[in-house]
PDB file of N, CA and C in Angstrom:
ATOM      1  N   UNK A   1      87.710 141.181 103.077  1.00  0.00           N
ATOM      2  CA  UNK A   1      87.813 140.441 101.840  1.00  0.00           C
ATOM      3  C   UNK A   1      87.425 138.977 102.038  1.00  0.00           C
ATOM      4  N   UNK A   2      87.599 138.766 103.064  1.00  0.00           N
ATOM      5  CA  UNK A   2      87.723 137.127 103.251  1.00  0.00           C
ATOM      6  C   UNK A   2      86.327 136.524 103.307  1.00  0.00           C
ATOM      7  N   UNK A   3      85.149 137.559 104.284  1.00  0.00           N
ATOM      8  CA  UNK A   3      83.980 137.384 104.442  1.00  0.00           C
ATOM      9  C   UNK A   3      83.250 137.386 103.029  1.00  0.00           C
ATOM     10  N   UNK A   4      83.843 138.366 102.073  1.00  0.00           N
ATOM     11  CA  UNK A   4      82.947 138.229 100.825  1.00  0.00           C
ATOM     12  C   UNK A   4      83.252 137.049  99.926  1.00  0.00           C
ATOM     13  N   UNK A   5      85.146 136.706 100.162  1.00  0.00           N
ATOM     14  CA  UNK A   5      85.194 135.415  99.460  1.00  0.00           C
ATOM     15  C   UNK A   5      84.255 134.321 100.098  1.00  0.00           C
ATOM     16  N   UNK A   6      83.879 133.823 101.210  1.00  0.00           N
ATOM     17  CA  UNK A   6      83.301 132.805 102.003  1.00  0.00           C
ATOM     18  C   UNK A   6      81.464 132.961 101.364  1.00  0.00           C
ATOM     19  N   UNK A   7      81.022 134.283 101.407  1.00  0.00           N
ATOM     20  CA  UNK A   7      79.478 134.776 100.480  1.00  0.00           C
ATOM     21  C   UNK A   7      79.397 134.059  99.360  1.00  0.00           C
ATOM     22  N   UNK A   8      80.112 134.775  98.424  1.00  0.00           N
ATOM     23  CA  UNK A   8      80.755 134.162  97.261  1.00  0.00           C
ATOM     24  C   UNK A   8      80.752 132.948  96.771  1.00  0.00           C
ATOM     25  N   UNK A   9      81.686 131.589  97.776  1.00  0.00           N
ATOM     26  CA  UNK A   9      81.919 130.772  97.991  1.00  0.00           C
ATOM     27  C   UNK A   9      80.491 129.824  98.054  1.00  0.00           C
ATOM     28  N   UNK A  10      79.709 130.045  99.058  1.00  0.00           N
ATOM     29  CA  UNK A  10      78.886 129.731  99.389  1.00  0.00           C
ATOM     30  C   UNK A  10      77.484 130.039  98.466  1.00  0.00           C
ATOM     31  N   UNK A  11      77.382 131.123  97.626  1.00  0.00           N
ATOM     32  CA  UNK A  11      76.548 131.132  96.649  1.00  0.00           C
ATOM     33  C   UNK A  11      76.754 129.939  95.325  1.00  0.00           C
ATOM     34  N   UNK A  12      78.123 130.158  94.962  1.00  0.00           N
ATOM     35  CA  UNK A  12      78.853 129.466  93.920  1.00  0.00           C
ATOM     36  C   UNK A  12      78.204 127.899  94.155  1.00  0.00           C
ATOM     37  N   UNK A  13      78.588 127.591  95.502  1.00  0.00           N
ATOM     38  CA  UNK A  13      78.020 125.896  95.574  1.00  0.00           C
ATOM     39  C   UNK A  13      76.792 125.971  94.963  1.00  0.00           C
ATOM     40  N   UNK A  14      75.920 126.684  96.233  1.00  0.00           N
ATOM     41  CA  UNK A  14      74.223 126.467  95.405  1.00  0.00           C
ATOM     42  C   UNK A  14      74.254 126.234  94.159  1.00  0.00           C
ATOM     43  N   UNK A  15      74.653 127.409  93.994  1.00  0.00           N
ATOM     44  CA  UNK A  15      74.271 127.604  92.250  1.00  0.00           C
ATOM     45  C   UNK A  15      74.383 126.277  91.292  1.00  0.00           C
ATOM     46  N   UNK A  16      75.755 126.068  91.832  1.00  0.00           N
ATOM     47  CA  UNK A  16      75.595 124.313  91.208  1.00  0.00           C
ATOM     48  C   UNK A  16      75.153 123.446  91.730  1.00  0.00           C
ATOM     49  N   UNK A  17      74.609 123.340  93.011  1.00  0.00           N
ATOM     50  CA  UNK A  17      74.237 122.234  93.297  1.00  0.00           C
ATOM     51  C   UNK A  17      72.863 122.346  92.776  1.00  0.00           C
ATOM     52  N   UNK A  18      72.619 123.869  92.514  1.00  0.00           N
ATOM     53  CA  UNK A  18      70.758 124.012  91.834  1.00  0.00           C
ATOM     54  C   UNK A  18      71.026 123.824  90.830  1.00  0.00           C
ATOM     55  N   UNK A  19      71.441 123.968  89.769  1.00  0.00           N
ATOM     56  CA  UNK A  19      71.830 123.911  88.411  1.00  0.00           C
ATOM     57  C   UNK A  19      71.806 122.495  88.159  1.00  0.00           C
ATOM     58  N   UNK A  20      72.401 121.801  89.074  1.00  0.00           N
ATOM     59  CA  UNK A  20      73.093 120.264  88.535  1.00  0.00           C
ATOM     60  C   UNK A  20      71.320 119.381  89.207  1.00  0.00           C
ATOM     61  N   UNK A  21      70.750 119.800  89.594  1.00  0.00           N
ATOM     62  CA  UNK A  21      69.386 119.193  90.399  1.00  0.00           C
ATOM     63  C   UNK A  21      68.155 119.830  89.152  1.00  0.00           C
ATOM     64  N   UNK A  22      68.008 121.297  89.448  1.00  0.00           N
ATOM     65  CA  UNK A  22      66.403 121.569  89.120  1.00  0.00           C
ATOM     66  C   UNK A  22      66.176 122.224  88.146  1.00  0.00           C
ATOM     67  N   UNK A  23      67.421 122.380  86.961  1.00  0.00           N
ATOM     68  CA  UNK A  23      67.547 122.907  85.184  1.00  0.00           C
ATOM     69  C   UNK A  23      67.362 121.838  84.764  1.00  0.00           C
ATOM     70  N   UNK A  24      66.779 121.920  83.575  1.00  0.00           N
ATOM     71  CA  UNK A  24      66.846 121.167  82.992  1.00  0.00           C
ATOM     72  C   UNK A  24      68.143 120.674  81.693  1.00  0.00           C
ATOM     73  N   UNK A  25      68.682 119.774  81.755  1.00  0.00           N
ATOM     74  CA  UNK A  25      69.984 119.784  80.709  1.00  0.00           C
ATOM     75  C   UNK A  25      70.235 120.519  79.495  1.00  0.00           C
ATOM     76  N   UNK A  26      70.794 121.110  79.115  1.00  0.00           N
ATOM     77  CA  UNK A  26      71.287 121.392  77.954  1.00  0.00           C
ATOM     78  C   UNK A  26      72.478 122.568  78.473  1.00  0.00           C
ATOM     79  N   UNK A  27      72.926 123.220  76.529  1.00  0.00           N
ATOM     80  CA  UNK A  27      74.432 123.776  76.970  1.00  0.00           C
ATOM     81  C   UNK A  27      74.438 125.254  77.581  1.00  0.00           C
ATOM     82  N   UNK A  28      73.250 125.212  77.950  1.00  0.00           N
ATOM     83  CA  UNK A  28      73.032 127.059  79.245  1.00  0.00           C
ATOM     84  C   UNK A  28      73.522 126.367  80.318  1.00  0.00           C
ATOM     85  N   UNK A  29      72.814 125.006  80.633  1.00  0.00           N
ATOM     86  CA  UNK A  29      72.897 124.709  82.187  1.00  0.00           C
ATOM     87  C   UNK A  29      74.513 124.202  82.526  1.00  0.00           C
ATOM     88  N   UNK A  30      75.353 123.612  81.211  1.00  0.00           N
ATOM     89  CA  UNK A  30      76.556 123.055  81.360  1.00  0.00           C
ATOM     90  C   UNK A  30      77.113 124.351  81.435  1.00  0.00           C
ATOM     91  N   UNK A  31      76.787 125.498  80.657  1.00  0.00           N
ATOM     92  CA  UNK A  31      77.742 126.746  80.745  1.00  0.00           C
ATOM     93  C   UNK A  31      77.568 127.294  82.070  1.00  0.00           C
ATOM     94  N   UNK A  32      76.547 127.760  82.447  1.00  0.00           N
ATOM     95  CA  UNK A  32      76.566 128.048  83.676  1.00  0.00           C
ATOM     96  C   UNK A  32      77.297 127.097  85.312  1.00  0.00           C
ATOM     97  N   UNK A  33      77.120 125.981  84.915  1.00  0.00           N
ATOM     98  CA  UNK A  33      77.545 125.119  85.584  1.00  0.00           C
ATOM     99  C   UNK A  33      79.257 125.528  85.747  1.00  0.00           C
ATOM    100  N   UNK A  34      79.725 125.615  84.698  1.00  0.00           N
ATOM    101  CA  UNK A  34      81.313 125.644  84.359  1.00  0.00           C
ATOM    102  C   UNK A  34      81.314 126.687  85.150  1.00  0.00           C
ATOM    103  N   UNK A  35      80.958 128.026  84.888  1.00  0.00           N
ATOM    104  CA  UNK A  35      80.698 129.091  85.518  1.00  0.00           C
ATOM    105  C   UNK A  35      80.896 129.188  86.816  1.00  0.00           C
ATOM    106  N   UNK A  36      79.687 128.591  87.435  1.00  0.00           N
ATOM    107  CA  UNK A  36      79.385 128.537  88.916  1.00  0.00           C
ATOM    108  C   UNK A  36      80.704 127.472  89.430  1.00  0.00           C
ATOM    109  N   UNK A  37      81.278 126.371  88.732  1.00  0.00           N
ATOM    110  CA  UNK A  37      82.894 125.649  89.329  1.00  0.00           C
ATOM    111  C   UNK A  37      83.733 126.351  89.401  1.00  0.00           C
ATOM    112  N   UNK A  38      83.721 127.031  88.382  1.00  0.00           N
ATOM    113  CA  UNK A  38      84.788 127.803  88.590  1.00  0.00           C
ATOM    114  C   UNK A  38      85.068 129.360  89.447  1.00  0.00           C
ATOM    115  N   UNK A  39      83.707 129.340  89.360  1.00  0.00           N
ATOM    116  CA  UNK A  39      83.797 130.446  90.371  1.00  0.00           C
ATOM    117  C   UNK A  39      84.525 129.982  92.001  1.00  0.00           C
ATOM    118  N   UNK A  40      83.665 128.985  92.526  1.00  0.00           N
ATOM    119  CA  UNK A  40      83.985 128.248  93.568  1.00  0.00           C
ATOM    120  C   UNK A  40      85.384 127.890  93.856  1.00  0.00           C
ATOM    121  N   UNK A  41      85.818 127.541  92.883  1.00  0.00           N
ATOM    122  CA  UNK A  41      87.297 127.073  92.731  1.00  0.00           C
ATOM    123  C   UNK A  41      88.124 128.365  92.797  1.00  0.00           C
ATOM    124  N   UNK A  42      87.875 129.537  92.260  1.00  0.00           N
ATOM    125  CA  UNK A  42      88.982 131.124  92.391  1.00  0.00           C
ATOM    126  C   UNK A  42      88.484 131.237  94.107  1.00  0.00           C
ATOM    127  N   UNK A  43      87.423 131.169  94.566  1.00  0.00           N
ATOM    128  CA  UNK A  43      87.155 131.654  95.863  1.00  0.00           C
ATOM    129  C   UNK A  43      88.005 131.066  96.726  1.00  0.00           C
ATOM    130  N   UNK A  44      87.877 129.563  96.490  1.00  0.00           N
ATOM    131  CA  UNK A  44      88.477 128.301  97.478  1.00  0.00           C
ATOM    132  C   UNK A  44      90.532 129.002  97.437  1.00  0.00           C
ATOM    133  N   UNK A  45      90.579 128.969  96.292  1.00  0.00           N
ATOM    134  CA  UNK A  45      92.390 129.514  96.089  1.00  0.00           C
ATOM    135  C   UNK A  45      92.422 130.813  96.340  1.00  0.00           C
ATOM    136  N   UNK A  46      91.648 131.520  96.706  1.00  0.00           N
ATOM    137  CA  UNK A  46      91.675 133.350  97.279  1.00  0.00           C
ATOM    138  C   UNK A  46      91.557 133.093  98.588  1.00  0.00           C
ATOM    139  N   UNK A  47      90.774 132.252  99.157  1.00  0.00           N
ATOM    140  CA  UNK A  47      91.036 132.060 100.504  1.00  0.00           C
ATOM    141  C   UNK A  47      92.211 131.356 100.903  1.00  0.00           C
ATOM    142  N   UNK A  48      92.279 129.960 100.330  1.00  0.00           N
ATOM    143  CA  UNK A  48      94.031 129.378 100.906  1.00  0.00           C
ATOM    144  C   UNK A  48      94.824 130.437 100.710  1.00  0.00           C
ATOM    145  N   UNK A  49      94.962 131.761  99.417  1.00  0.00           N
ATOM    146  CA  UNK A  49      96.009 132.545  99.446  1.00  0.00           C
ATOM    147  C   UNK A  49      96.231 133.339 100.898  1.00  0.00           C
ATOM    148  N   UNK A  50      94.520 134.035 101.050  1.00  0.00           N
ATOM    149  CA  UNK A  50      94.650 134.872 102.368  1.00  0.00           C
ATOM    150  C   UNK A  50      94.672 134.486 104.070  1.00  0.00           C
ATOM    151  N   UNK A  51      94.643 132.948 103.734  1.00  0.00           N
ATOM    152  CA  UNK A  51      94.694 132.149 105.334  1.00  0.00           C
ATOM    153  C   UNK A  51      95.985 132.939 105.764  1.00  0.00           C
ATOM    154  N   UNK A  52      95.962 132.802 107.309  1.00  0.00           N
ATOM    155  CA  UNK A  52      96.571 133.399 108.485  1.00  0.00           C
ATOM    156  C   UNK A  52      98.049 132.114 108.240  1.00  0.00           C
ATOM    157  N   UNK A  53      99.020 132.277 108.379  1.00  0.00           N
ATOM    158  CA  UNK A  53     100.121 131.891 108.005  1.00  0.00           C
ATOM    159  C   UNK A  53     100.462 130.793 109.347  1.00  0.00           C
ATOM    160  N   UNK A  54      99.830 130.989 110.547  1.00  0.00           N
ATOM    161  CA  UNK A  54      99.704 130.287 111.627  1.00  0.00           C
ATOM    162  C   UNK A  54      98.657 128.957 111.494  1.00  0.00           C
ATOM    163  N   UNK A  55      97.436 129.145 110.587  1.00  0.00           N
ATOM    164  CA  UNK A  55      96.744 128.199 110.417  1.00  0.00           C
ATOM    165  C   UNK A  55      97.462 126.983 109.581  1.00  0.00           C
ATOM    166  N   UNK A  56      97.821 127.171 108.845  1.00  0.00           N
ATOM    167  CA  UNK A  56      98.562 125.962 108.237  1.00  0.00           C
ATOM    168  C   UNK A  56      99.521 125.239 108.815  1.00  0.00           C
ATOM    169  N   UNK A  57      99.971 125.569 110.438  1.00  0.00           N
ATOM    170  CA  UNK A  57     100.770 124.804 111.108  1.00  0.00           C
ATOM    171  C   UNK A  57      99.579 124.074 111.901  1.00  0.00           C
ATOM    172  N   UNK A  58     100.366 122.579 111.998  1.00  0.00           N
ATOM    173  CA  UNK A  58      99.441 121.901 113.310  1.00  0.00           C
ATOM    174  C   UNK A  58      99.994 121.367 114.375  1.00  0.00           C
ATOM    175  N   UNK A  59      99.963 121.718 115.451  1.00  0.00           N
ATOM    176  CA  UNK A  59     100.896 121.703 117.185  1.00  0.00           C
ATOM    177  C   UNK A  59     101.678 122.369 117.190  1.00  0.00           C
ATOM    178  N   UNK A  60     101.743 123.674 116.115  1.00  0.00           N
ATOM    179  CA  UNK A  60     103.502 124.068 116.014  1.00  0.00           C
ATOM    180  C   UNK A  60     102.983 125.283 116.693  1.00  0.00           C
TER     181      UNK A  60
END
């Protein structure tokens, strides 16, 4: 699961970082945009959910 959230993750950026660069403006590119944040953003909180319970300690 984790590998496809990180795919996922990593498509989601592009997408906006292409969207926000080489579309041209209007409300497809803002919708999609929203789209592609928010996608990024469920991935980013599906992964903090499934981190290893040991990673969130540090020296411990």
């Amino acid at each position: 699961m984790k590998p496809l959230l990180w795919i996922i993750l990593s498509a989601a950026l592009a997408a906006n970082a292409f969207l926000g660069l080489a579309v041209e403006e209007s409300g497809l590119q803002v919708a999609l945009s929203v789209v592609a944040g928010f996608t990024a953003l469920a991935c980013g909180v599906g992964l903090w959910v499934l981190r290893d319970p040991h990673e969130s300690r540090s020296g411990t």
